[in-house]
N, C-alpha and C. Protein backbone atom coordinates (compact mmCIF):
# COMPACT_ATOMS: atom_id res chain seq x y z
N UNK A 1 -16.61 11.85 -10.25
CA UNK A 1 -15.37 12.62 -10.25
C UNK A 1 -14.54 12.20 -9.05
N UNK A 2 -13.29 12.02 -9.36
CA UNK A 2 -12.36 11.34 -8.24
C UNK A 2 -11.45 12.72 -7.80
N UNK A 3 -11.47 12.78 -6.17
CA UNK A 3 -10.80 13.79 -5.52
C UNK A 3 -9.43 13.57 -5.97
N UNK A 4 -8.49 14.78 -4.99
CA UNK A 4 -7.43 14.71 -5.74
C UNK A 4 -6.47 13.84 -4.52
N UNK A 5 -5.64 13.56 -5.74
CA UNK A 5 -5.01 11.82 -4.93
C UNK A 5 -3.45 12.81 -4.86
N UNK A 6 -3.00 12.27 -3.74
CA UNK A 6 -1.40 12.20 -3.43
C UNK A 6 -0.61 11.20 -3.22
N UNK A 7 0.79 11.28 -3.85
CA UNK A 7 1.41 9.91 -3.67
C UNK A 7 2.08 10.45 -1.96
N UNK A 8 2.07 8.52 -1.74
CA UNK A 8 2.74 8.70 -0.43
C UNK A 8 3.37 7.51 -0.45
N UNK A 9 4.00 7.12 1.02
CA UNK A 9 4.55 5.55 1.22
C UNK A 9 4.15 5.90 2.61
N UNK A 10 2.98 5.46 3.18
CA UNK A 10 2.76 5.07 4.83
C UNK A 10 2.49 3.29 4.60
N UNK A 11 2.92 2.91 5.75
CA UNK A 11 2.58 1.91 6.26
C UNK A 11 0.99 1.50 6.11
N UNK A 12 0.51 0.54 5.62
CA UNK A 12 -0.80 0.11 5.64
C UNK A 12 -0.85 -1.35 6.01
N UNK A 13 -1.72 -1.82 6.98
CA UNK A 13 -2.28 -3.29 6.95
C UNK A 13 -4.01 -2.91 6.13
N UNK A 14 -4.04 -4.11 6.10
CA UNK A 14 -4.98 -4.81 5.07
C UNK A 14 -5.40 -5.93 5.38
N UNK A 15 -7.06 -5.79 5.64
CA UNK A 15 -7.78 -7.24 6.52
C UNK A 15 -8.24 -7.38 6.07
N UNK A 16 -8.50 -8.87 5.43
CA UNK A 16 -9.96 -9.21 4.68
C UNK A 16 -10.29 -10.68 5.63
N UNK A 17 -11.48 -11.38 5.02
CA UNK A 17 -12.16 -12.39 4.85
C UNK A 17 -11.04 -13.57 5.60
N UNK A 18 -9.64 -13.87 4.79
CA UNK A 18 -8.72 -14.93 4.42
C UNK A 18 -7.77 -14.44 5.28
N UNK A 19 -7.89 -13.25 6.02
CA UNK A 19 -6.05 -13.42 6.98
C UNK A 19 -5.85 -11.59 6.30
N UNK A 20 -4.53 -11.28 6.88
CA UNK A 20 -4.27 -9.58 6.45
C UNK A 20 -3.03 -9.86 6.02
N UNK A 21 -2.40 -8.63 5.50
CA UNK A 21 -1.12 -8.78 4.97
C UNK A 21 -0.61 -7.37 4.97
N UNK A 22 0.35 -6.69 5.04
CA UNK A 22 0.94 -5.59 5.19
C UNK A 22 1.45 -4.96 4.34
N UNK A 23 1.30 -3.45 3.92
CA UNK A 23 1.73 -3.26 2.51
C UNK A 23 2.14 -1.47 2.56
N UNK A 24 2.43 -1.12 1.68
CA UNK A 24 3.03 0.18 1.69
C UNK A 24 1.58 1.08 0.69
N UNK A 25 0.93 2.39 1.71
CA UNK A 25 0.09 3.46 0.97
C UNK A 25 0.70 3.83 0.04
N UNK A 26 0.56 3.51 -1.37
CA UNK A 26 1.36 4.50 -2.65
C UNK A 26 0.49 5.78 -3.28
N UNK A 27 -0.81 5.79 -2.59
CA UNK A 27 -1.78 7.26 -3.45
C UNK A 27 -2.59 7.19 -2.42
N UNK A 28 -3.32 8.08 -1.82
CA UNK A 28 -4.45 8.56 -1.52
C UNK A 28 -5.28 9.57 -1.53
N UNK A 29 -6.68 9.31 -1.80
CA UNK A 29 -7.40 10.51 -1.90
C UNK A 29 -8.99 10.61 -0.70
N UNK A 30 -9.77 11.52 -0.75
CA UNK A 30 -10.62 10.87 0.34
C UNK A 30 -11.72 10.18 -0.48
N UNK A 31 -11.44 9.32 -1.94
CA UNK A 31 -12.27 8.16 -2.62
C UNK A 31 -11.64 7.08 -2.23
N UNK A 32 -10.29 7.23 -2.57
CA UNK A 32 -9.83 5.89 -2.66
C UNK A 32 -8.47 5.51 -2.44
N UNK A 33 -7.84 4.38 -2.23
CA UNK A 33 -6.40 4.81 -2.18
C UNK A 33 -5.64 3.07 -3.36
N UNK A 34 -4.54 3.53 -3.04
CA UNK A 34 -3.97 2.46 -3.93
C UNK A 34 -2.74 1.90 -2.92
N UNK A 35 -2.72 0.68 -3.19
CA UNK A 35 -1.48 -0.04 -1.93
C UNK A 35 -1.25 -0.86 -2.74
N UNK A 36 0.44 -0.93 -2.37
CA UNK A 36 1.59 -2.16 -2.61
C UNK A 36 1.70 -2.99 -1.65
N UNK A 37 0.47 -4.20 -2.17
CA UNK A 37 1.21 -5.51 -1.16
C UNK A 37 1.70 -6.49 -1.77
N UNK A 38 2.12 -7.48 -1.10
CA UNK A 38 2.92 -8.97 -1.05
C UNK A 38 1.81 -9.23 -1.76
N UNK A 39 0.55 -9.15 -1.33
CA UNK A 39 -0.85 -10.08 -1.77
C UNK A 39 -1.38 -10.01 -2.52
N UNK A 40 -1.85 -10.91 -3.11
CA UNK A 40 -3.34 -9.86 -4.16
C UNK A 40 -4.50 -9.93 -3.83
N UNK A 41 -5.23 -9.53 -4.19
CA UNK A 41 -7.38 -9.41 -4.20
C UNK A 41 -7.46 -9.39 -5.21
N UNK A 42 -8.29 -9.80 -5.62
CA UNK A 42 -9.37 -10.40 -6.96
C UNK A 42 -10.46 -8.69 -6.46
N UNK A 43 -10.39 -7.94 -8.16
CA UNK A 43 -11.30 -7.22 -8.10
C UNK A 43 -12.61 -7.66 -7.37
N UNK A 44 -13.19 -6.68 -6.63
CA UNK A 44 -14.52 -6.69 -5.84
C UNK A 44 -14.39 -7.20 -4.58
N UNK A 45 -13.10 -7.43 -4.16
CA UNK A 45 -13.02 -8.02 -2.83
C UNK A 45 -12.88 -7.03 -1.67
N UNK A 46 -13.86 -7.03 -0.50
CA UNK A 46 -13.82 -5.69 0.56
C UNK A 46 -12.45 -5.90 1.53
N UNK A 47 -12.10 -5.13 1.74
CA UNK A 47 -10.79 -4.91 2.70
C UNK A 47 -10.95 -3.78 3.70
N UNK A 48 -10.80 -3.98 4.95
CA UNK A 48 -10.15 -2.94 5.57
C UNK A 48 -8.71 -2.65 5.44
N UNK A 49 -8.51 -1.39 5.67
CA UNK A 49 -7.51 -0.55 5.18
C UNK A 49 -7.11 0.36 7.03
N UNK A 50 -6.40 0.15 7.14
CA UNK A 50 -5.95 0.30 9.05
C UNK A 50 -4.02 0.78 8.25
N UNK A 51 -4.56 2.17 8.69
CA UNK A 51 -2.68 3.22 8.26
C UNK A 51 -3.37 4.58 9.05
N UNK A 52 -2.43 4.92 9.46
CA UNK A 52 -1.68 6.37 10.46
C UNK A 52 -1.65 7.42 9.60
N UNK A 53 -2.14 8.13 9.07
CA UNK A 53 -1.60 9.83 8.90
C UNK A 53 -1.31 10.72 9.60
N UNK A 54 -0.38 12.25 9.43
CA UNK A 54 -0.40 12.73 10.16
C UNK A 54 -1.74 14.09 9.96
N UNK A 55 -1.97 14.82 10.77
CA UNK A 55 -3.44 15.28 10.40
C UNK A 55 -2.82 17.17 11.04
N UNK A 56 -3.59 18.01 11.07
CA UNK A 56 -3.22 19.48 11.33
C UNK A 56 -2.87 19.38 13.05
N UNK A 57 -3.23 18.60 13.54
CA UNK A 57 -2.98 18.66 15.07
C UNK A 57 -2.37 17.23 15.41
N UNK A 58 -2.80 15.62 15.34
CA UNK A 58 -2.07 14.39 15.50
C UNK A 58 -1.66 13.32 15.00
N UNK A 59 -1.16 12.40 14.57
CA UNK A 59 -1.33 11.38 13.91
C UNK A 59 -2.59 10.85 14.02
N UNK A 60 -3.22 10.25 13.02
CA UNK A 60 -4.74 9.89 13.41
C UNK A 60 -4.55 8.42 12.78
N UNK A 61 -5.21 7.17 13.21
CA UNK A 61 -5.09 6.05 12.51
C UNK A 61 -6.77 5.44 12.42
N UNK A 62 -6.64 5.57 10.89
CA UNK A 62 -7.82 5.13 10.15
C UNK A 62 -8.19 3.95 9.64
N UNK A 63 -9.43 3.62 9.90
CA UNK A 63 -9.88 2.04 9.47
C UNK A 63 -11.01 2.48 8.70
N UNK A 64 -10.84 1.90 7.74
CA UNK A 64 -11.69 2.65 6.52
C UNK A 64 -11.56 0.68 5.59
N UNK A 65 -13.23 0.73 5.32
CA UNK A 65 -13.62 -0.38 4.78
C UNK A 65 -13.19 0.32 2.91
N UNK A 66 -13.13 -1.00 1.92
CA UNK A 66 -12.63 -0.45 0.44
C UNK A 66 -13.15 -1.18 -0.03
N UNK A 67 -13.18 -1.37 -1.26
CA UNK A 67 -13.43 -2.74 -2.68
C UNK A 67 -12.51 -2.71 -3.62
N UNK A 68 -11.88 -3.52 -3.79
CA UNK A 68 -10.66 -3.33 -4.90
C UNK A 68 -11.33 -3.17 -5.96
N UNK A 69 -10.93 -1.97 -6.75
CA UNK A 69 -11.45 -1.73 -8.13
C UNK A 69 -10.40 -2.18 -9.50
N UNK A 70 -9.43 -2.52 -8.86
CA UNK A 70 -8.46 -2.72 -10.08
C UNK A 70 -6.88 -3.64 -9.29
N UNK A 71 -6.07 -4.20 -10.15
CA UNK A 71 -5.30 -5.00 -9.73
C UNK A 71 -4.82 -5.09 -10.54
N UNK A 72 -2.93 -5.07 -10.22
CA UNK A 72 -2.01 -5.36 -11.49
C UNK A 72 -0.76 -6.34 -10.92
N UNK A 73 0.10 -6.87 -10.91
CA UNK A 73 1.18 -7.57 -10.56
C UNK A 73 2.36 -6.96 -10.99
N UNK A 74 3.20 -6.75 -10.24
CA UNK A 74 4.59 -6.20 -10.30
C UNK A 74 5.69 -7.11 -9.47
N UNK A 75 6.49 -6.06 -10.22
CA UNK A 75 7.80 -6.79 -8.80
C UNK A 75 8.05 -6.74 -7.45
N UNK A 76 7.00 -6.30 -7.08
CA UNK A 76 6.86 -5.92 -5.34
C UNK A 76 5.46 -7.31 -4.95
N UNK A 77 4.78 -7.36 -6.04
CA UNK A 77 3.83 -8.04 -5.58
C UNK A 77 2.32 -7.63 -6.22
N UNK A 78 1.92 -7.17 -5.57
CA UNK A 78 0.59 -6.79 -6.58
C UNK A 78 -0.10 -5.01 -5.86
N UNK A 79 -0.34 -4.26 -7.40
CA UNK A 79 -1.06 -2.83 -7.04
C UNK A 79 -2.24 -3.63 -6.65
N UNK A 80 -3.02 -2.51 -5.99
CA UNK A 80 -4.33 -3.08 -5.66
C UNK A 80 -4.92 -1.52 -5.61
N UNK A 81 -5.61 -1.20 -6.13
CA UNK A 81 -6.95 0.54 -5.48
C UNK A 81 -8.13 -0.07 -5.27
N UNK A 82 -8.00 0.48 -4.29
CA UNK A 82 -9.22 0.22 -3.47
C UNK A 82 -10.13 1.59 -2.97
N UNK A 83 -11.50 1.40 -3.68
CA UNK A 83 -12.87 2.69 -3.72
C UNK A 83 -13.49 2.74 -2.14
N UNK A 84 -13.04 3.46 -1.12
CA UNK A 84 -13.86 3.71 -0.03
C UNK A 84 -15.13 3.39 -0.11
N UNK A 85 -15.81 2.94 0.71
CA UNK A 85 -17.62 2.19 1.37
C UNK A 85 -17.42 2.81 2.68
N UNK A 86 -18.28 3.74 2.67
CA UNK A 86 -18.81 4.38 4.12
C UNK A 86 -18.10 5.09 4.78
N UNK A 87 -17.06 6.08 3.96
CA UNK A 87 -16.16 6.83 4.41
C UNK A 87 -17.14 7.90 5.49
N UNK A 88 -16.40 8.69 6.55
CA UNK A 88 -17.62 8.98 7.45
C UNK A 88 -16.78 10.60 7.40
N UNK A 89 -17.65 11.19 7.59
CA UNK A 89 -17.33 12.91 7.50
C UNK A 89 -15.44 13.19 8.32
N UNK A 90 -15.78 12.45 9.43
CA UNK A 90 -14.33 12.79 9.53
C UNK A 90 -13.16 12.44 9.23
N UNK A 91 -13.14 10.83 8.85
CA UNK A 91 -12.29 10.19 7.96
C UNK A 91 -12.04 11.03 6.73
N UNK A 92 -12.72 11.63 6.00
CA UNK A 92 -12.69 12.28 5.42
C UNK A 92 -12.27 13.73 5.42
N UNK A 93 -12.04 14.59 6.47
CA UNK A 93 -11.31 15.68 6.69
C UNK A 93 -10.24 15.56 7.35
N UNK A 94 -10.10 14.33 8.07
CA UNK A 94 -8.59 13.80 7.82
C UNK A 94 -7.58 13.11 6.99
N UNK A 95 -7.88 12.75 6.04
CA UNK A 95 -7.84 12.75 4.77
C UNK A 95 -7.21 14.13 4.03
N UNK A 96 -8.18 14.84 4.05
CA UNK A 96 -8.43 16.45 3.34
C UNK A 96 -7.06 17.05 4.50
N UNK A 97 -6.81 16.94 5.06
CA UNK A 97 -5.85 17.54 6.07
C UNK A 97 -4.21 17.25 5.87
N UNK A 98 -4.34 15.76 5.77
CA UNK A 98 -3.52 15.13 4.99
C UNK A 98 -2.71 15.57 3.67
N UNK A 99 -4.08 15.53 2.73
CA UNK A 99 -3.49 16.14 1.17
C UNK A 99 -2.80 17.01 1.40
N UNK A 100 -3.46 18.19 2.33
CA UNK A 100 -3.12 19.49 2.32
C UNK A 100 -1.77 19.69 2.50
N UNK A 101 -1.53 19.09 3.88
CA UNK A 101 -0.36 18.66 4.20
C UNK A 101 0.98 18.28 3.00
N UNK A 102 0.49 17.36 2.14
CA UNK A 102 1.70 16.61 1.50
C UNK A 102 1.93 18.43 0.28
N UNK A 103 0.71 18.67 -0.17
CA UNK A 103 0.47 19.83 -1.39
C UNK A 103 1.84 20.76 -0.38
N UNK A 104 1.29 21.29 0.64
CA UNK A 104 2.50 22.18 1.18
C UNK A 104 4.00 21.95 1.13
N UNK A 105 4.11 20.67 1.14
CA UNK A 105 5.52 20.09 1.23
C UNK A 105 5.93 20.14 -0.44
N UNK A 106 4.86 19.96 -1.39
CA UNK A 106 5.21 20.25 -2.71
C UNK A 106 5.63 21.19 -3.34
N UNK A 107 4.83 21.93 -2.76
CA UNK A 107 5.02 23.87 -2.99
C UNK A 107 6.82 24.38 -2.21
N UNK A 108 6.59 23.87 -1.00
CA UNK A 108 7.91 24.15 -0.44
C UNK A 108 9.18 23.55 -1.23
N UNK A 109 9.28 22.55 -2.14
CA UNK A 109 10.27 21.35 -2.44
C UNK A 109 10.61 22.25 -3.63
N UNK A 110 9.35 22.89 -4.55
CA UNK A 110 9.64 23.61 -6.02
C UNK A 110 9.96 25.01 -5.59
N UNK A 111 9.79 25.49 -4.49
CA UNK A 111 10.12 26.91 -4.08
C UNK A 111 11.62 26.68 -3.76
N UNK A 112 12.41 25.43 -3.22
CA UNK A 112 13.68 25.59 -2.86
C UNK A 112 14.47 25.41 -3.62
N UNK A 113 13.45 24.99 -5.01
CA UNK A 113 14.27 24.80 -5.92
C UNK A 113 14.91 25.94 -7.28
N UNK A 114 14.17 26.67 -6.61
CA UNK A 114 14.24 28.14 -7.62
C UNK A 114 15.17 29.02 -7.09
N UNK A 115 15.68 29.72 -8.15
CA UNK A 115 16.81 30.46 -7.68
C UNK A 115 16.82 32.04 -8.05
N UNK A 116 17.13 32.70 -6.90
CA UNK A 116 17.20 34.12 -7.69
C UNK A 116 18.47 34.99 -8.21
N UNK A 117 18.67 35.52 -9.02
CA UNK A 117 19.81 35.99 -9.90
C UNK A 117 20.01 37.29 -9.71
């Protein structure tokens, strides 16, 4: 069962094996996330994943190892999701802090959008 994912656009680099390349966070959850880069990976390829969130108290910047599970090509370049390997308890409640975070801003966006008569 896959946690629950939020779209975003943070800044992400991306290191592998061959050199890194820089790309924009488009989903994350504390399984997995999905990024828009210039580059591609060939399913099964490990990457670190090095991006900034902001968390209940600071920005926190996370290096979190992945495996690309899937890959598509677009006009930006190529989707890539990539399944967390060895996510560690707190990566993971910063993460969870995160979601929470974006969910509030959701709730607030449909609340301003309602009107009373």
């Amino acid at each position: 069962m896959d946690s629950i994912s939020v779209k975003t656009d943070r800044s992400v680099t991306l290191i592998g094996k061959n050199g890194q390349a820089n790309g924009i966070l488009a989903d994350l959850s504390t399984e997995s996330a999905g990024v828009q880069s210039p580059r591609g990976a060939r399913v099964g390829t490990e990457l670190e994943l090095v991006f900034e969130i902001p968390t209940s108290e600071y920005f926190r910047t996370l290096r979190i190892l992945g495996k690309v599970t899937h890959r598509h090509n677009n006009a930006d370049g190529s989707y890539l999701k990539l399944h967390f390997d060895r996510i560690t308890p707190t990566q993971r409640q910063y993460i969870m802090e995160f979601i929470e975070y974006k969910q509030r801003l959701a709730l607030l966006g449909k609340k301003s959008h309602v009107r009373s008569y």
